[in-house]
PDB file of N, CA and C in Angstrom:
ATOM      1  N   UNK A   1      34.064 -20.200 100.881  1.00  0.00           N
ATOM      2  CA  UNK A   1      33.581 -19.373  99.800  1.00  0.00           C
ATOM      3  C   UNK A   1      32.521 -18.423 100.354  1.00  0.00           C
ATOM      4  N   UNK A   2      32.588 -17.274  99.704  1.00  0.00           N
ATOM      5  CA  UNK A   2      31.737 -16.208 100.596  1.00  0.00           C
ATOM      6  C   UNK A   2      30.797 -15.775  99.471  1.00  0.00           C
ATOM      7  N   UNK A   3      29.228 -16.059  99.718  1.00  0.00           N
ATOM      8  CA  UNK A   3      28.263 -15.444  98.601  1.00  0.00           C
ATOM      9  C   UNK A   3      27.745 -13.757  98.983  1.00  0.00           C
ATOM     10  N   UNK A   4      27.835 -13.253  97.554  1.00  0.00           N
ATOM     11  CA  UNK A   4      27.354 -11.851  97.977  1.00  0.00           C
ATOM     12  C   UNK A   4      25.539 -11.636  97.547  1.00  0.00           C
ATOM     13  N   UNK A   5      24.823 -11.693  97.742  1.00  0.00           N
ATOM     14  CA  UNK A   5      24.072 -11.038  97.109  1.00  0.00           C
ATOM     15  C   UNK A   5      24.107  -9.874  95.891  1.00  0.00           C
ATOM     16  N   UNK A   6      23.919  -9.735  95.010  1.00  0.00           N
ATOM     17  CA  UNK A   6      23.893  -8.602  94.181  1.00  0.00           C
ATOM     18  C   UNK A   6      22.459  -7.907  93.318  1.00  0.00           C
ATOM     19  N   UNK A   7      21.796  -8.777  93.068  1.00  0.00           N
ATOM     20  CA  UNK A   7      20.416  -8.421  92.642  1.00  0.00           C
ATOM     21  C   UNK A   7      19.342  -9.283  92.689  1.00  0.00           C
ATOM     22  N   UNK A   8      18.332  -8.625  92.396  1.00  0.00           N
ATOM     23  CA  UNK A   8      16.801  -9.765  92.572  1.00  0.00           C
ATOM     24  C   UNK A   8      16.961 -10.327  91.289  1.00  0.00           C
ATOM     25  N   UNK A   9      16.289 -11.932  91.171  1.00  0.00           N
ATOM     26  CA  UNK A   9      16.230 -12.515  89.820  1.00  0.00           C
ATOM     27  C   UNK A   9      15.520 -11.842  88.938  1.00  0.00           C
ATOM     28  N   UNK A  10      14.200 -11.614  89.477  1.00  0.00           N
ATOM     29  CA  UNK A  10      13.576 -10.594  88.754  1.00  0.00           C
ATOM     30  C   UNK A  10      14.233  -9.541  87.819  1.00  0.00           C
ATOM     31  N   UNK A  11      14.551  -8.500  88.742  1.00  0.00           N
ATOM     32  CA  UNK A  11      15.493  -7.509  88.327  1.00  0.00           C
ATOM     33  C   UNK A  11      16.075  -7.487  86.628  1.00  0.00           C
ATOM     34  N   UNK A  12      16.597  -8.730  86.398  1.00  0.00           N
ATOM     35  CA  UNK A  12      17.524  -9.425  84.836  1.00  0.00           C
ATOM     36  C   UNK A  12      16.525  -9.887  83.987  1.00  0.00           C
ATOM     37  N   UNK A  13      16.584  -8.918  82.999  1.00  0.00           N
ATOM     38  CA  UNK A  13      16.013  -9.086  81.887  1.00  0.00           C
ATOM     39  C   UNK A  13      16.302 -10.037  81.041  1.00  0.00           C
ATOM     40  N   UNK A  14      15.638 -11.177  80.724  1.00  0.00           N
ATOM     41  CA  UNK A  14      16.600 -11.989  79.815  1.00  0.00           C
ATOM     42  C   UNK A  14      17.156 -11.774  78.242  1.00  0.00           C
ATOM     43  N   UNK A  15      18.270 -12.164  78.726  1.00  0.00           N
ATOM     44  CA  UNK A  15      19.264 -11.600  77.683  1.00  0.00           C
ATOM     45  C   UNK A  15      20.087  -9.836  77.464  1.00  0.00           C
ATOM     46  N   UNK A  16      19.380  -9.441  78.130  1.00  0.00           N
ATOM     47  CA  UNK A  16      20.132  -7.938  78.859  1.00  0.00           C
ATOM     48  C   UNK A  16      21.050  -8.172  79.798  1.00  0.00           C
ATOM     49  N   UNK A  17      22.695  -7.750  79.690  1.00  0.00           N
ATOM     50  CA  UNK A  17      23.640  -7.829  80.191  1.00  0.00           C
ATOM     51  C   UNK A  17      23.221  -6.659  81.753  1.00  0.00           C
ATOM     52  N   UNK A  18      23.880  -6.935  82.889  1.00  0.00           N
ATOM     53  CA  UNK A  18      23.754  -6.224  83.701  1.00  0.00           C
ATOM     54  C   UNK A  18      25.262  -5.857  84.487  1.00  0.00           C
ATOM     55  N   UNK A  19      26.415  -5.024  84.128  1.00  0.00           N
ATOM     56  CA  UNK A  19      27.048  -4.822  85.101  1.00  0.00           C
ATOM     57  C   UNK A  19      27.248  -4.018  86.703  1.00  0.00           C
ATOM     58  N   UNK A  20      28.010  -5.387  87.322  1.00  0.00           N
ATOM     59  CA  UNK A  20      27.732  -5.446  89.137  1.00  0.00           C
ATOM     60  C   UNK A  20      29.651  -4.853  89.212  1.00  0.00           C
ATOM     61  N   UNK A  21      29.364  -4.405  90.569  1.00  0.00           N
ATOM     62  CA  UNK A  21      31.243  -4.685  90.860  1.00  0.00           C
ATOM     63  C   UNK A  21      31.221  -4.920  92.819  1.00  0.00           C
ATOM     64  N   UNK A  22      31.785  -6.215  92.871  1.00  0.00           N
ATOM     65  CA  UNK A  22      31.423  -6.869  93.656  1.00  0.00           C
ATOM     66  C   UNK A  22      33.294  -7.108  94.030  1.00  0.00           C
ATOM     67  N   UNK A  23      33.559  -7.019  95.401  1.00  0.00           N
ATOM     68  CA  UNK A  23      34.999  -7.292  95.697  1.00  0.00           C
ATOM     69  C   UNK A  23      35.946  -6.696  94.675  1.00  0.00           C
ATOM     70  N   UNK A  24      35.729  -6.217  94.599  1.00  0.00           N
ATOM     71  CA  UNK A  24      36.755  -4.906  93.194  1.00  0.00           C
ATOM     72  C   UNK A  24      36.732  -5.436  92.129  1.00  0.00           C
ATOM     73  N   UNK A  25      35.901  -6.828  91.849  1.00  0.00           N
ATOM     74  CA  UNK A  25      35.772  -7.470  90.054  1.00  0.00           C
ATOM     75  C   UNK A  25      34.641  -6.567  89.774  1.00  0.00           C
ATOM     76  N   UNK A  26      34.562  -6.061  88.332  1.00  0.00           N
ATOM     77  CA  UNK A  26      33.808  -6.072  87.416  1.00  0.00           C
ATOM     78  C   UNK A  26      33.453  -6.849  86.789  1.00  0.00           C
ATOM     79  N   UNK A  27      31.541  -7.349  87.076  1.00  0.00           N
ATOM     80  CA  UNK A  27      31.413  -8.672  86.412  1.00  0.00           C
ATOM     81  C   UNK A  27      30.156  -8.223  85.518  1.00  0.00           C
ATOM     82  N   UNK A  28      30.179  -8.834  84.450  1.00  0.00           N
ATOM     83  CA  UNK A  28      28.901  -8.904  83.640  1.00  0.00           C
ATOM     84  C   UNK A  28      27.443  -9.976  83.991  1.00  0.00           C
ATOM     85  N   UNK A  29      26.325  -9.691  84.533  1.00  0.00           N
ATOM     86  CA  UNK A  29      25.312 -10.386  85.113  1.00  0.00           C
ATOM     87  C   UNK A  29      24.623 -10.838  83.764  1.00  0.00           C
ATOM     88  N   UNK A  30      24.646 -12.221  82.990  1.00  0.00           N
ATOM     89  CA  UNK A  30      23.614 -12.280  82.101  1.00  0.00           C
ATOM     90  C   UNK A  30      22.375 -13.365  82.194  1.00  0.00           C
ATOM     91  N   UNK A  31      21.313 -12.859  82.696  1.00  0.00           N
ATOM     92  CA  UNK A  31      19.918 -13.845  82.518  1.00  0.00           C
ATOM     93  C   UNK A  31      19.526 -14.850  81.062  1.00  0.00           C
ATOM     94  N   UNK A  32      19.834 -16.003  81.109  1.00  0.00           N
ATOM     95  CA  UNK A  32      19.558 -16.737  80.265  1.00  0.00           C
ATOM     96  C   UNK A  32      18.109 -17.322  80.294  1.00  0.00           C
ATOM     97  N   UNK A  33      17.452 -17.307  79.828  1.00  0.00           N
ATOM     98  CA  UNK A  33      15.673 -17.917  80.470  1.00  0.00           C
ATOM     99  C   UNK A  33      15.734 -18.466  82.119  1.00  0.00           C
ATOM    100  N   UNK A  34      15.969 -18.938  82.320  1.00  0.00           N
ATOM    101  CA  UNK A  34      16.395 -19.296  83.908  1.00  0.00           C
ATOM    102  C   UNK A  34      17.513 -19.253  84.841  1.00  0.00           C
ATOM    103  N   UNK A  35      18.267 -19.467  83.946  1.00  0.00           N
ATOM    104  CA  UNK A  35      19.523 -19.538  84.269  1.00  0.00           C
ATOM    105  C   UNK A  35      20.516 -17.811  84.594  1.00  0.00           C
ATOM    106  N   UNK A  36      21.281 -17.778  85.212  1.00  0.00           N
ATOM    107  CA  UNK A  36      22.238 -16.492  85.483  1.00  0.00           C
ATOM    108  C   UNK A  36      23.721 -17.002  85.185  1.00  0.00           C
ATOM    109  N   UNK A  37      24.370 -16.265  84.687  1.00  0.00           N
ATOM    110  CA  UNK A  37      25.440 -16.325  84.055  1.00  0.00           C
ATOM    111  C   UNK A  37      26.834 -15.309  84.392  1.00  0.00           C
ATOM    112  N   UNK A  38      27.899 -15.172  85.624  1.00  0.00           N
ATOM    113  CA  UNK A  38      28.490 -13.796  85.661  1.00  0.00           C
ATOM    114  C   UNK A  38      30.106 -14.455  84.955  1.00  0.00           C
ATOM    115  N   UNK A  39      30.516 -13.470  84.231  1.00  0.00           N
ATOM    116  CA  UNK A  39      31.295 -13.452  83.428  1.00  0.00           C
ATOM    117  C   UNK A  39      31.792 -12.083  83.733  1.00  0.00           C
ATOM    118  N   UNK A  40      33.241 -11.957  83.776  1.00  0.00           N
ATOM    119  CA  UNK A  40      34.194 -11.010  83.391  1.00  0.00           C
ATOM    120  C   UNK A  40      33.797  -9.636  82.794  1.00  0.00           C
ATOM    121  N   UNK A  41      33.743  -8.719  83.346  1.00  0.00           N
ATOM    122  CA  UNK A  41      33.016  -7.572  82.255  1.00  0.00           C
ATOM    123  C   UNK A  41      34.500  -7.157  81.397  1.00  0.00           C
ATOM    124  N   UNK A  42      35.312  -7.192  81.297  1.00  0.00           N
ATOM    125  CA  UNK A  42      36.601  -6.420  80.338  1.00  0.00           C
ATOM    126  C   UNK A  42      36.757  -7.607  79.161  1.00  0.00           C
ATOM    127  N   UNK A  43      36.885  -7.195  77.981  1.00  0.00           N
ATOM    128  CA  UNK A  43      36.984  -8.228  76.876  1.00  0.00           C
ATOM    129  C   UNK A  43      38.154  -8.623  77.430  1.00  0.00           C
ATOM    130  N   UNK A  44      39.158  -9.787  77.022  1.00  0.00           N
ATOM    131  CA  UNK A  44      40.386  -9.962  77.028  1.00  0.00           C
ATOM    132  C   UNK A  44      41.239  -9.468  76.073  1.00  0.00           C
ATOM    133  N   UNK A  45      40.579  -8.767  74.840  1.00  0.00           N
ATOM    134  CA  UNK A  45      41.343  -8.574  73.871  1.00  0.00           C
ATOM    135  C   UNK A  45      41.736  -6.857  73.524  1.00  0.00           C
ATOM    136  N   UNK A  46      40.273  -5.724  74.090  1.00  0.00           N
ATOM    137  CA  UNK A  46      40.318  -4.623  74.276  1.00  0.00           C
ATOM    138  C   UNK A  46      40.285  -3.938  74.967  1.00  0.00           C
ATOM    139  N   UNK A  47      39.607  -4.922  76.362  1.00  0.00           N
ATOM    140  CA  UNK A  47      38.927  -4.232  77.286  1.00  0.00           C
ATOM    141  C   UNK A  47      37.649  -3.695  77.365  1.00  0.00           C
ATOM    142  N   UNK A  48      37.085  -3.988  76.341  1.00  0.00           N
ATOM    143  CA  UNK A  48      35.417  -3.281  76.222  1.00  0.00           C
ATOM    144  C   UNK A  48      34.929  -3.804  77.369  1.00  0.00           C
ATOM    145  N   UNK A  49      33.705  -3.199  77.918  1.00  0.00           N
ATOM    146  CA  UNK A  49      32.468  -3.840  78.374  1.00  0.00           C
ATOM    147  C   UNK A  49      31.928  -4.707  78.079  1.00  0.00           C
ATOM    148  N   UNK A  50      32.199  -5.862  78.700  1.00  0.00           N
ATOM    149  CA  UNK A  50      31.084  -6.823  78.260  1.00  0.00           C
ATOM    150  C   UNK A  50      29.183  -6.898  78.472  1.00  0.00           C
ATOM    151  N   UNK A  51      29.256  -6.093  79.060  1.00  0.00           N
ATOM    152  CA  UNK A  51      28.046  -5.717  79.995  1.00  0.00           C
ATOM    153  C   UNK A  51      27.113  -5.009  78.409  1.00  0.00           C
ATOM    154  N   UNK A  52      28.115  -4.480  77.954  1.00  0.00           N
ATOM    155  CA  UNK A  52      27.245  -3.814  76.792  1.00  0.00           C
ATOM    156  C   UNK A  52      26.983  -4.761  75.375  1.00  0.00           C
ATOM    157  N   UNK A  53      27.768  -5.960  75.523  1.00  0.00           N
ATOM    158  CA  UNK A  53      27.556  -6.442  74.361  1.00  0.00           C
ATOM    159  C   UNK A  53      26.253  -7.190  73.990  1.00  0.00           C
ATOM    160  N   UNK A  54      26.060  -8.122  72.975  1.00  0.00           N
ATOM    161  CA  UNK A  54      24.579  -8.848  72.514  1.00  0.00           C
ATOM    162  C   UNK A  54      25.103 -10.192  72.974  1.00  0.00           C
ATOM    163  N   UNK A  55      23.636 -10.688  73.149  1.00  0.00           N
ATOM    164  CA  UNK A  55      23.672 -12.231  73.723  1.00  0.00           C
ATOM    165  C   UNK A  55      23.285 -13.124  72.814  1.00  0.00           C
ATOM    166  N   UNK A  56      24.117 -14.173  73.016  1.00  0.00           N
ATOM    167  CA  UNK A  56      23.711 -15.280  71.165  1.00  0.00           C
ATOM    168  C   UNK A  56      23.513 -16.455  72.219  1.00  0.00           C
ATOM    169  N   UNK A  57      21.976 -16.875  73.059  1.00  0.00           N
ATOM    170  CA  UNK A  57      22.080 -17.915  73.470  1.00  0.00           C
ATOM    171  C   UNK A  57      22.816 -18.020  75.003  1.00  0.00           C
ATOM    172  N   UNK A  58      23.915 -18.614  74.979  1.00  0.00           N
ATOM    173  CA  UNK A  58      24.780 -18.871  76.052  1.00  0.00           C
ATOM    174  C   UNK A  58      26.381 -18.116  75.566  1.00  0.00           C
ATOM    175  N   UNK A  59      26.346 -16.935  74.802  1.00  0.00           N
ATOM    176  CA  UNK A  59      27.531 -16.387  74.425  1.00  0.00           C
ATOM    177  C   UNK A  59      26.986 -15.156  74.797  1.00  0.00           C
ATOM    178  N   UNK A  60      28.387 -14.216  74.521  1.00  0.00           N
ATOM    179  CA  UNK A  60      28.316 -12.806  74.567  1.00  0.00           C
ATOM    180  C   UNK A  60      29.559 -12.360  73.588  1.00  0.00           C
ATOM    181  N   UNK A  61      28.832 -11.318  73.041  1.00  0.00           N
ATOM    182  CA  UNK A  61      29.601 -10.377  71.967  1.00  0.00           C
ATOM    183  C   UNK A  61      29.713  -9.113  72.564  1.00  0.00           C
ATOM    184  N   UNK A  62      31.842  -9.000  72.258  1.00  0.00           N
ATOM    185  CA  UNK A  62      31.942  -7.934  72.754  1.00  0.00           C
ATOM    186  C   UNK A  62      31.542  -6.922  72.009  1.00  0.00           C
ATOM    187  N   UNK A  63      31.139  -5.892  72.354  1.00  0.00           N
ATOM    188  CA  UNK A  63      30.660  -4.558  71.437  1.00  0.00           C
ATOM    189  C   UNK A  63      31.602  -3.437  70.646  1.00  0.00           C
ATOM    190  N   UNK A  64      33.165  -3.806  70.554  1.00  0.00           N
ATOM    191  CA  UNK A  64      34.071  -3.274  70.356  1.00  0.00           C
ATOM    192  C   UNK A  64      34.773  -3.696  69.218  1.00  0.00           C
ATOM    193  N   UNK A  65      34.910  -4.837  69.395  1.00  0.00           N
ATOM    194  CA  UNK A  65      35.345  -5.520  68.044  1.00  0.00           C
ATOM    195  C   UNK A  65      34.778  -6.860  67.530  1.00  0.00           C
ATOM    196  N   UNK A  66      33.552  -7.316  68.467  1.00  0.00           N
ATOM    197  CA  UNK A  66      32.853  -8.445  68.282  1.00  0.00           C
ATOM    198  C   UNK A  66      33.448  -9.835  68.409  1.00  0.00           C
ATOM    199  N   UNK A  67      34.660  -9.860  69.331  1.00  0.00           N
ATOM    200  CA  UNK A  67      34.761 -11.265  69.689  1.00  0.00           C
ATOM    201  C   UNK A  67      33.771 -11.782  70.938  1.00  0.00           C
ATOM    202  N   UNK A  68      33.864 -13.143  70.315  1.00  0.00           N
ATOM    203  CA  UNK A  68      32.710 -13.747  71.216  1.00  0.00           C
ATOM    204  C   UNK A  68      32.799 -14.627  72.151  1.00  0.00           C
ATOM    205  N   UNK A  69      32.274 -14.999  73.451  1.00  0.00           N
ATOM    206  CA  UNK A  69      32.696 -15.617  74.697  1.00  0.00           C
ATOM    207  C   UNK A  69      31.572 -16.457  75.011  1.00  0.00           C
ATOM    208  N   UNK A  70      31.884 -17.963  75.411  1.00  0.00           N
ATOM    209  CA  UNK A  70      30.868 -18.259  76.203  1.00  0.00           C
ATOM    210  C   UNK A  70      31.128 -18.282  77.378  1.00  0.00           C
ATOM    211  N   UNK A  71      29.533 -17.821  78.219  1.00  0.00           N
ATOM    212  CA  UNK A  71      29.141 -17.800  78.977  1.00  0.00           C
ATOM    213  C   UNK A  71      29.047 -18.251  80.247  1.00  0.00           C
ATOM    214  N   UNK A  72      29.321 -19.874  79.747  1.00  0.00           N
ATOM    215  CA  UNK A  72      29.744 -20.789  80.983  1.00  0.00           C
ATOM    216  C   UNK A  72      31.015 -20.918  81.234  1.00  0.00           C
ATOM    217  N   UNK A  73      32.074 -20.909  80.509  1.00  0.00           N
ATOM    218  CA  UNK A  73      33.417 -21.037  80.702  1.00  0.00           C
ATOM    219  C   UNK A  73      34.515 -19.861  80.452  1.00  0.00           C
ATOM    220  N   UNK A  74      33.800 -18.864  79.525  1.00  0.00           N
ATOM    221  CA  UNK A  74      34.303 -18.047  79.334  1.00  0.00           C
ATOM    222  C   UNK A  74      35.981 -17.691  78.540  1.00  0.00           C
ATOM    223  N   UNK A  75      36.029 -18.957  77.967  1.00  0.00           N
ATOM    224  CA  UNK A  75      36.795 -18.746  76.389  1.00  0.00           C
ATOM    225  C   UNK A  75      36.424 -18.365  75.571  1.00  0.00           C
ATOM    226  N   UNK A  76      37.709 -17.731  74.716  1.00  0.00           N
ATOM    227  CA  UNK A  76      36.564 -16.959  73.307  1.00  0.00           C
ATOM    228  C   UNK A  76      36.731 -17.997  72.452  1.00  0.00           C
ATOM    229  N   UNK A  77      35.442 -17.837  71.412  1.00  0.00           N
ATOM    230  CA  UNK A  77      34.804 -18.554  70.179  1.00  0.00           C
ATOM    231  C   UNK A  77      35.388 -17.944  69.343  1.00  0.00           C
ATOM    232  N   UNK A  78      36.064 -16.668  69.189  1.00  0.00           N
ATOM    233  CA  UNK A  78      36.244 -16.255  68.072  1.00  0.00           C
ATOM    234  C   UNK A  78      36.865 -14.986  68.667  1.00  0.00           C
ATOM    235  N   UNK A  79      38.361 -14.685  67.286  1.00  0.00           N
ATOM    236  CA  UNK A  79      38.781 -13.826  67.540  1.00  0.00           C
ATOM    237  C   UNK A  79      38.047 -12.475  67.219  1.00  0.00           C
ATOM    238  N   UNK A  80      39.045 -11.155  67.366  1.00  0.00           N
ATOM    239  CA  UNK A  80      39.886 -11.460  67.887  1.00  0.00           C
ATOM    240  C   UNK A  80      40.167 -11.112  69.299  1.00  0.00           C
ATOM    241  N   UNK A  81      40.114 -12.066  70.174  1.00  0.00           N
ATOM    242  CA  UNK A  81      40.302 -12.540  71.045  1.00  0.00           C
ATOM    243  C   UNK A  81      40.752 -13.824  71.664  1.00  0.00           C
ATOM    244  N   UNK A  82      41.584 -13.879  72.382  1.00  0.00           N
ATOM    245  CA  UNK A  82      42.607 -15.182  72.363  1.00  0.00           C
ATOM    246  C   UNK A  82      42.863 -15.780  73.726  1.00  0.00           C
ATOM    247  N   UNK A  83      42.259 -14.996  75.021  1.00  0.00           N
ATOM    248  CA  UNK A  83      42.544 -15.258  75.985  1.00  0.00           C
ATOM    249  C   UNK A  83      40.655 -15.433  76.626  1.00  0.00           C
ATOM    250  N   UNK A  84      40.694 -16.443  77.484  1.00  0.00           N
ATOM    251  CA  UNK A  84      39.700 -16.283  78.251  1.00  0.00           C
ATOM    252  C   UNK A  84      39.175 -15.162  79.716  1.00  0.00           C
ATOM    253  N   UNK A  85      37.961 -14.742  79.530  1.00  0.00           N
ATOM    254  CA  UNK A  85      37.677 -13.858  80.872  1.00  0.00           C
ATOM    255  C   UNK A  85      37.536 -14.825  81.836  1.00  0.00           C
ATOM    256  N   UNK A  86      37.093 -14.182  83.216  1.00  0.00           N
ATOM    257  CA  UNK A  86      36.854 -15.016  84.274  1.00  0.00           C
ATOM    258  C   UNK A  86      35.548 -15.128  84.036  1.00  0.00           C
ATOM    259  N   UNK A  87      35.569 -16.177  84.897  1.00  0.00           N
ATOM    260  CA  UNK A  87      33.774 -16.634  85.291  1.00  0.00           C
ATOM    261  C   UNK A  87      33.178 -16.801  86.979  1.00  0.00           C
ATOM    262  N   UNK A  88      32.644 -16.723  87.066  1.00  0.00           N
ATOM    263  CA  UNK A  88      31.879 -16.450  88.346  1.00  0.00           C
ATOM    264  C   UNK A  88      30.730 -17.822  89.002  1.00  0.00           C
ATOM    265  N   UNK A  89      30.734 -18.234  90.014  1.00  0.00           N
ATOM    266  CA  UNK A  89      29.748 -18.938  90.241  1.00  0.00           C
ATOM    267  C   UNK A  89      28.442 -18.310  90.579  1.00  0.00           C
ATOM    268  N   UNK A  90      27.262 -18.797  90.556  1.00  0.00           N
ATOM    269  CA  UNK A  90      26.510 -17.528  90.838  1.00  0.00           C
ATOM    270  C   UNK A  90      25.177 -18.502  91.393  1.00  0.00           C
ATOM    271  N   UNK A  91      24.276 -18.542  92.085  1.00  0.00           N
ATOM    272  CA  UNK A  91      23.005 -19.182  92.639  1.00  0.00           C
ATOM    273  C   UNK A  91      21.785 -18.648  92.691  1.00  0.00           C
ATOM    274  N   UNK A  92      20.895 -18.657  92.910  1.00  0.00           N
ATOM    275  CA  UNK A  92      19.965 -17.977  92.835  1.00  0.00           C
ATOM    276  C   UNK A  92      19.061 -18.714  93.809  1.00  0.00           C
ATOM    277  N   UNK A  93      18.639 -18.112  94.875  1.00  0.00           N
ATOM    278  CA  UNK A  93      18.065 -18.578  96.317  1.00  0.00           C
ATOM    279  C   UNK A  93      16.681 -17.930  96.426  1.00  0.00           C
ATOM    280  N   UNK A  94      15.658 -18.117  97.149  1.00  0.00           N
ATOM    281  CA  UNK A  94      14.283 -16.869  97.289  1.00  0.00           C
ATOM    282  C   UNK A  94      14.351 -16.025  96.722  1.00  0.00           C
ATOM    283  N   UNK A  95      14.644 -16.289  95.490  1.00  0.00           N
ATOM    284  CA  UNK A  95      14.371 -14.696  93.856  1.00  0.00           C
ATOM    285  C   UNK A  95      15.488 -13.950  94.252  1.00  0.00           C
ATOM    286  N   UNK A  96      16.578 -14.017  95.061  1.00  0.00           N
ATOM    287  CA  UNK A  96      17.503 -12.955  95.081  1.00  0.00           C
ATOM    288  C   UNK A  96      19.068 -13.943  94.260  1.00  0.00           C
ATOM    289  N   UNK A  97      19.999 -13.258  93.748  1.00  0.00           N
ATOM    290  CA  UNK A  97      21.181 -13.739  92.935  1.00  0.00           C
ATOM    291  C   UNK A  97      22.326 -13.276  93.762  1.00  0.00           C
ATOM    292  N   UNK A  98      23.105 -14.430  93.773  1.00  0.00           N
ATOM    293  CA  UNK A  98      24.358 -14.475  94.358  1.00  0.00           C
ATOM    294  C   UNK A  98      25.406 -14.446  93.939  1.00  0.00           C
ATOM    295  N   UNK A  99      26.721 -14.477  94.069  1.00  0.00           N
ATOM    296  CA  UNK A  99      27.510 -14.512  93.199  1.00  0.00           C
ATOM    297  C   UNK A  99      28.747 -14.748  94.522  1.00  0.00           C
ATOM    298  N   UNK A 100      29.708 -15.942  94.100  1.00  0.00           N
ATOM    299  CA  UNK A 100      30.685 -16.283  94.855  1.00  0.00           C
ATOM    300  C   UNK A 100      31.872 -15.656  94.319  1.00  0.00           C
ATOM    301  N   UNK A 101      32.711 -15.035  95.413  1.00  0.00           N
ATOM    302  CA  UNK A 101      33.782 -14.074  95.044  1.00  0.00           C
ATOM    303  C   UNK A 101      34.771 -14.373  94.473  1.00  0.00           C
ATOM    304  N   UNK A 102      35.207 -15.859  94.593  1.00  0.00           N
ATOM    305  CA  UNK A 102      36.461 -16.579  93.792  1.00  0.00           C
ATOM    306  C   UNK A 102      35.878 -16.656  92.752  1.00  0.00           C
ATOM    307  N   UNK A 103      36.718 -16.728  91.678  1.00  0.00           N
ATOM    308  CA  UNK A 103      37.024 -16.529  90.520  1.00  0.00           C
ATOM    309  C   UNK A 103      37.223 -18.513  90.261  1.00  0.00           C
ATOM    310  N   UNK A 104      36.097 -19.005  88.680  1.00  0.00           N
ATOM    311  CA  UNK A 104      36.422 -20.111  88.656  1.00  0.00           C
ATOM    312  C   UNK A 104      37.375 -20.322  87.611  1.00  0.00           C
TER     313      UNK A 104
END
């Protein structure tokens, strides 16, 4: 497994979505109080940005038609949306954030 670096922890505002594109994925970066979260940036259902949507906790709302995903696994909670995004492993080492390129 190969980690990339992509941003300082700092950097992530919590609860402000941040999109990265790392190995040709588009991923959505979301800071949870401590925690980092990369998720799929394309809804499964429209394609929106996920990067732009609101954070409920450990979810994300897409900004397009408002289906909602969590964070850790990245199935939707609610249509309409029916398929899950990818999810990302991600670490966080000496204040800088990582993110492993396979897809979990």
């Amino acid at each position: 497994m190969t980690w990339v670096k992509v941003t300082s922890f700092d950097d992530l505002l919590p609860g402000r979505p941040v999109r990265v594109e790392v190995g040709g994925h588009r991923i959505a970066l979301v800071r949870v109080d401590d925690a980092v979260y990369a998720i799929g940036d394309r809804c499964s259902h429209a394609e929106a940005s996920l990067a732009e949507g609101e954070i409920f906790d450990t979810e994300i709302e897409c900004p397009r038609h408002g289906a909602v995903f969590d964070l850790r696994s990245g199935k939707p909670l609610t249509l309409p949306a029916t398929r899950p995004v990818p999810t990302y492993r991600v670490k966080v080492e000496d204040g800088d954030v990582y993110l492993a390129l396979e897809s979990s």
